[in-house]
N, C-alpha and C. Protein backbone atom coordinates (compact mmCIF):
# COMPACT_ATOMS: atom_id res chain seq x y z
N UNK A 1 26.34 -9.88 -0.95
CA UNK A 1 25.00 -9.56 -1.39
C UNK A 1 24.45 -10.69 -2.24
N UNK A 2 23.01 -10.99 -1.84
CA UNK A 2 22.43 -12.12 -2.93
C UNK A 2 22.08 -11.32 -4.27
N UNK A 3 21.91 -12.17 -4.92
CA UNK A 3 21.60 -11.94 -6.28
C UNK A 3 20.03 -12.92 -6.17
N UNK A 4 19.28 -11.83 -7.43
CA UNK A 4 18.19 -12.67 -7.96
C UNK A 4 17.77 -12.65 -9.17
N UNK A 5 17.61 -13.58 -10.01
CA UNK A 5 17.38 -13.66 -11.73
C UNK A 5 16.15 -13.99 -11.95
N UNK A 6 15.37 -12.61 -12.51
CA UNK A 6 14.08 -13.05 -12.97
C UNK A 6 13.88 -13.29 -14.65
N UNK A 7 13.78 -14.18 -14.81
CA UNK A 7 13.21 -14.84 -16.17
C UNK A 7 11.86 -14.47 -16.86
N UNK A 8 12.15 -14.58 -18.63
CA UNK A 8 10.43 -14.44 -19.19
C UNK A 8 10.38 -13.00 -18.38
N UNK A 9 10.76 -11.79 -18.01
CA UNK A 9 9.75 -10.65 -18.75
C UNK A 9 9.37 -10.22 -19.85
N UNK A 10 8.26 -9.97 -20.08
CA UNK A 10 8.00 -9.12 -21.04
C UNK A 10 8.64 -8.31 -21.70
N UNK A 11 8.47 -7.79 -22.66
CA UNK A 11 9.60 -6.55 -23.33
C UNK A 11 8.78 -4.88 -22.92
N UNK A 12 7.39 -5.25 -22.63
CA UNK A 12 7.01 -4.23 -22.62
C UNK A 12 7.16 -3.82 -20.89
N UNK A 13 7.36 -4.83 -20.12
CA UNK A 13 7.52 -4.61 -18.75
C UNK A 13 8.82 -4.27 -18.12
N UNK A 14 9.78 -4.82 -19.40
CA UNK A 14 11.61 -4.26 -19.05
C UNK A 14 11.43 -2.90 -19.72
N UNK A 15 10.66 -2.41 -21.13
CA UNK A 15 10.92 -0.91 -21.21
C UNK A 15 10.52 0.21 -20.25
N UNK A 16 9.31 -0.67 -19.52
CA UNK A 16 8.25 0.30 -18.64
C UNK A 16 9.31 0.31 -17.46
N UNK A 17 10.15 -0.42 -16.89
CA UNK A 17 10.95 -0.51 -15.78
C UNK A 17 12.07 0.55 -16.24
N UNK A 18 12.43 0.65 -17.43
CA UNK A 18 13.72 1.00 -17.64
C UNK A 18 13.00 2.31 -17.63
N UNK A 19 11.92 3.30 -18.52
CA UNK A 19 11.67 4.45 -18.08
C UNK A 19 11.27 4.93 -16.76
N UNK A 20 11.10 4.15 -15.62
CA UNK A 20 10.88 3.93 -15.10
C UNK A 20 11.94 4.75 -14.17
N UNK A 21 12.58 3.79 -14.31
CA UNK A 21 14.17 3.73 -13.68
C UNK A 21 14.64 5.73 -14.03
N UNK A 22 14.85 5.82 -15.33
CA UNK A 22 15.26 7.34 -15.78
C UNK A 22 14.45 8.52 -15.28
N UNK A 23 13.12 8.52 -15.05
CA UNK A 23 12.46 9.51 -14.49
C UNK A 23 12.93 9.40 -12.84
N UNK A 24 13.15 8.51 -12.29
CA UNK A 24 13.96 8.29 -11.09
C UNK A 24 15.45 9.01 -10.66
N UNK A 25 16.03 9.08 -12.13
CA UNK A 25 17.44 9.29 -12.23
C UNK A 25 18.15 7.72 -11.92
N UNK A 26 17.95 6.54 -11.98
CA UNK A 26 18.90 5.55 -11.47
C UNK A 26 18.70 4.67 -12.23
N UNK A 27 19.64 3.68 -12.03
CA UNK A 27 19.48 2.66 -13.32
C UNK A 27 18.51 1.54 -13.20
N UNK A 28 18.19 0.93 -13.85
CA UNK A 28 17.02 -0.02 -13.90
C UNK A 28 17.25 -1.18 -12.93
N UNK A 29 18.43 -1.57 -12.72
CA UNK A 29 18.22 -2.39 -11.34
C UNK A 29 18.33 -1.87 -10.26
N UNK A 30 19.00 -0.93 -9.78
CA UNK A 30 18.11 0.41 -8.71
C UNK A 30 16.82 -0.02 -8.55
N UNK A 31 16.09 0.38 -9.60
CA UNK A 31 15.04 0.53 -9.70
C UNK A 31 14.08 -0.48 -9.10
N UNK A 32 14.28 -1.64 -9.50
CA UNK A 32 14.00 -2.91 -9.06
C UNK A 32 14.54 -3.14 -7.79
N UNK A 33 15.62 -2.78 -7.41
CA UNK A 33 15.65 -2.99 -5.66
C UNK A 33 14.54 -2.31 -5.10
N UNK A 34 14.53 -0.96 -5.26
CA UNK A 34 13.55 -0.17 -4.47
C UNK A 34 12.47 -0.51 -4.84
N UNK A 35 11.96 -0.82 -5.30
CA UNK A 35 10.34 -1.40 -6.18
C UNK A 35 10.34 -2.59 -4.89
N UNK A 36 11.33 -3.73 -4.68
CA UNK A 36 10.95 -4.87 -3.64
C UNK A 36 10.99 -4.28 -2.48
N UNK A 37 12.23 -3.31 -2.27
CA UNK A 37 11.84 -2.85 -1.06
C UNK A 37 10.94 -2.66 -0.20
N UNK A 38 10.14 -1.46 -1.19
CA UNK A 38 8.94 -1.00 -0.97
C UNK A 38 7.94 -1.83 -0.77
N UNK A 39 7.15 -3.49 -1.52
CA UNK A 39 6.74 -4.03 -1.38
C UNK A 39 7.44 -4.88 -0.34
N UNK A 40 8.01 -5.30 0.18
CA UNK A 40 8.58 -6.43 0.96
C UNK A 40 7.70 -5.41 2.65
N UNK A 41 8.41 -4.08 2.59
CA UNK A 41 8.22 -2.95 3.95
C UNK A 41 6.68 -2.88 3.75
N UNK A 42 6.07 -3.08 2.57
CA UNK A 42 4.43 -2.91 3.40
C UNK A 42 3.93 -3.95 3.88
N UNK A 43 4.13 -4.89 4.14
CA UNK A 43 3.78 -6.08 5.13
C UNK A 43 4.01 -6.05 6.03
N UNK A 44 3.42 -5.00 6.55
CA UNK A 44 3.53 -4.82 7.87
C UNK A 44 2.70 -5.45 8.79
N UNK A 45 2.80 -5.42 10.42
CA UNK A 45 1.49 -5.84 10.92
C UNK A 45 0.41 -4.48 11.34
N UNK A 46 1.05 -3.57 10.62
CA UNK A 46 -0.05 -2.79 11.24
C UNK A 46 -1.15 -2.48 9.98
N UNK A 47 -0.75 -3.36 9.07
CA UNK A 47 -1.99 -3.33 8.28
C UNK A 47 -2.79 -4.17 8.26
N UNK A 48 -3.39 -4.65 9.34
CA UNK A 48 -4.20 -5.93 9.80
C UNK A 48 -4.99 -5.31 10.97
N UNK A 49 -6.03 -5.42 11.18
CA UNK A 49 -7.02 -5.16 12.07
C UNK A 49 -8.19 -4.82 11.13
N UNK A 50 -8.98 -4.33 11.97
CA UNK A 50 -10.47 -3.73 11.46
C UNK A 50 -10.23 -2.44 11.49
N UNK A 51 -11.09 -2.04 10.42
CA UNK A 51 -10.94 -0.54 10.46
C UNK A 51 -11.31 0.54 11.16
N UNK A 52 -12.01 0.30 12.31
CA UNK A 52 -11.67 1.08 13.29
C UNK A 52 -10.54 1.47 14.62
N UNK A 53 -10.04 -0.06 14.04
CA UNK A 53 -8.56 0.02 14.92
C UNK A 53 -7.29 0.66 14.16
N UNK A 54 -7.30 0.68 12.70
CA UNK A 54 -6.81 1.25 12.20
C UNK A 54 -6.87 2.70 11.91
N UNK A 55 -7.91 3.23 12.29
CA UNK A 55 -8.31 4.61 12.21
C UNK A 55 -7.45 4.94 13.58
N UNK A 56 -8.22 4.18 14.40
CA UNK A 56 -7.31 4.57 15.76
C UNK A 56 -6.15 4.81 15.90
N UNK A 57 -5.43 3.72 15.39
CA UNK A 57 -3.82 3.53 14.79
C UNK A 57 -3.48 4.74 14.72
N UNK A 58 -3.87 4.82 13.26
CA UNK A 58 -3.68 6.19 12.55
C UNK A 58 -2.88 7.42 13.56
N UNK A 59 -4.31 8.28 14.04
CA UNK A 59 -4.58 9.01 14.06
C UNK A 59 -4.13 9.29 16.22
N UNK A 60 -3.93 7.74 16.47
CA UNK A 60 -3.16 8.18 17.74
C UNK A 60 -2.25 8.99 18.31
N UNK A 61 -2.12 9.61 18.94
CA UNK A 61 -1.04 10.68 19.88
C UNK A 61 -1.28 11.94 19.27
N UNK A 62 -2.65 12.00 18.25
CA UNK A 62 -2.93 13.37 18.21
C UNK A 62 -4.12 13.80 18.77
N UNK A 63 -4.78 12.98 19.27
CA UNK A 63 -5.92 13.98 20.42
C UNK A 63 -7.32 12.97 20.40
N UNK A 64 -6.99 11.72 19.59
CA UNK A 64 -8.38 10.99 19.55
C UNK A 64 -7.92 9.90 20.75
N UNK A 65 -8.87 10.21 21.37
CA UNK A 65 -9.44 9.83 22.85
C UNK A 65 -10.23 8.97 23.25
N UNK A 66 -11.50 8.94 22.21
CA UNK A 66 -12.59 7.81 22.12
C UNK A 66 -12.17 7.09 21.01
N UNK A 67 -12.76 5.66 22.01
CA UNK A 67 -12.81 4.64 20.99
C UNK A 67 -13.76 4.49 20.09
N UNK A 68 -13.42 3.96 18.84
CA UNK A 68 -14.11 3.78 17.71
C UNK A 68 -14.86 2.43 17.89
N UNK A 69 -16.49 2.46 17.54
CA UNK A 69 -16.92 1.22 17.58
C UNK A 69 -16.54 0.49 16.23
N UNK A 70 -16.44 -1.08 16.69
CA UNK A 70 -16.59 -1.61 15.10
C UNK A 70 -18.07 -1.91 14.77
N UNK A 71 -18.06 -2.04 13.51
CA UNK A 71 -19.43 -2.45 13.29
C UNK A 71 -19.32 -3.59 12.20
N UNK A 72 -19.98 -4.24 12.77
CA UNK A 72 -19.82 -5.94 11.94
C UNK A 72 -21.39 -6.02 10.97
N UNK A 73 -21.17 -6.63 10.02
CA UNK A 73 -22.33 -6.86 9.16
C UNK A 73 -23.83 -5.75 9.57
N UNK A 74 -23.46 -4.60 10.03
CA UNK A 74 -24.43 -3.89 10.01
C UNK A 74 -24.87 -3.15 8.31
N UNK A 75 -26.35 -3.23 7.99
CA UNK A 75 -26.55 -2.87 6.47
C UNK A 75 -26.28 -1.27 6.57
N UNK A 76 -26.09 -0.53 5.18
CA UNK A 76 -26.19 1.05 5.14
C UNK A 76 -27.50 1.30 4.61
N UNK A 77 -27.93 1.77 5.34
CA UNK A 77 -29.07 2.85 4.98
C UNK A 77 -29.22 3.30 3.64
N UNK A 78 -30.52 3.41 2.71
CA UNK A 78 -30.08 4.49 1.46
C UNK A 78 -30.33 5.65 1.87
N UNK A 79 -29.79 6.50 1.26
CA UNK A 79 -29.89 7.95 1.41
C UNK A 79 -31.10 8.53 0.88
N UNK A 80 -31.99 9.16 1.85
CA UNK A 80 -33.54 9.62 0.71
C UNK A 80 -33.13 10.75 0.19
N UNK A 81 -33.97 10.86 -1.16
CA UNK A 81 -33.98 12.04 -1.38
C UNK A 81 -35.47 12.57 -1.85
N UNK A 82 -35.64 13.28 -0.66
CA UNK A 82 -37.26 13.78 -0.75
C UNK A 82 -37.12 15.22 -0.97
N UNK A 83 -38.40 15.33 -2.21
CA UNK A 83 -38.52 16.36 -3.17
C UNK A 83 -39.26 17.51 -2.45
């Protein structure tokens, strides 16, 4: 297994890790594995597209059928509100 040594934290960022760690139940470098984990696994590629391909993504193999348009530099409307 590699090892990695991070230098210069804070004191207030090793206590916040270490409670951190205890509301977890595990010890503070636990803690810090799963913390990179987690960041390393969201780089995914499926968080890249436009957001209607990602809606699509989403929400595929449950019944959405039509495609989503994208819409590029189109302005929003204001909303009236007539009295």
């Amino acid at each position: 297994m590699a090892q990695v040594i991070v230098r210069n934290l804070d004191n207030d960022l090793k206590d916040a890790l270490k409670r951190r760690a205890q509301r977890h139940g595990c010890s503070m470098e636990e803690e810090v594995r799963q913390i990179l984990r987690r960041a390393v696994n969201e780089e995914t590629p499926q968080t890249t597209g436009n957001l209607g391909s990602r809606i699509a993504q989403r929400f595929a193999g449950i019944g959405l059928e039509a495609s989503l348009p994208e819409l590029h530099g189109q302005g929003i409307e204001p909303m009236g509100f007539d009295r």
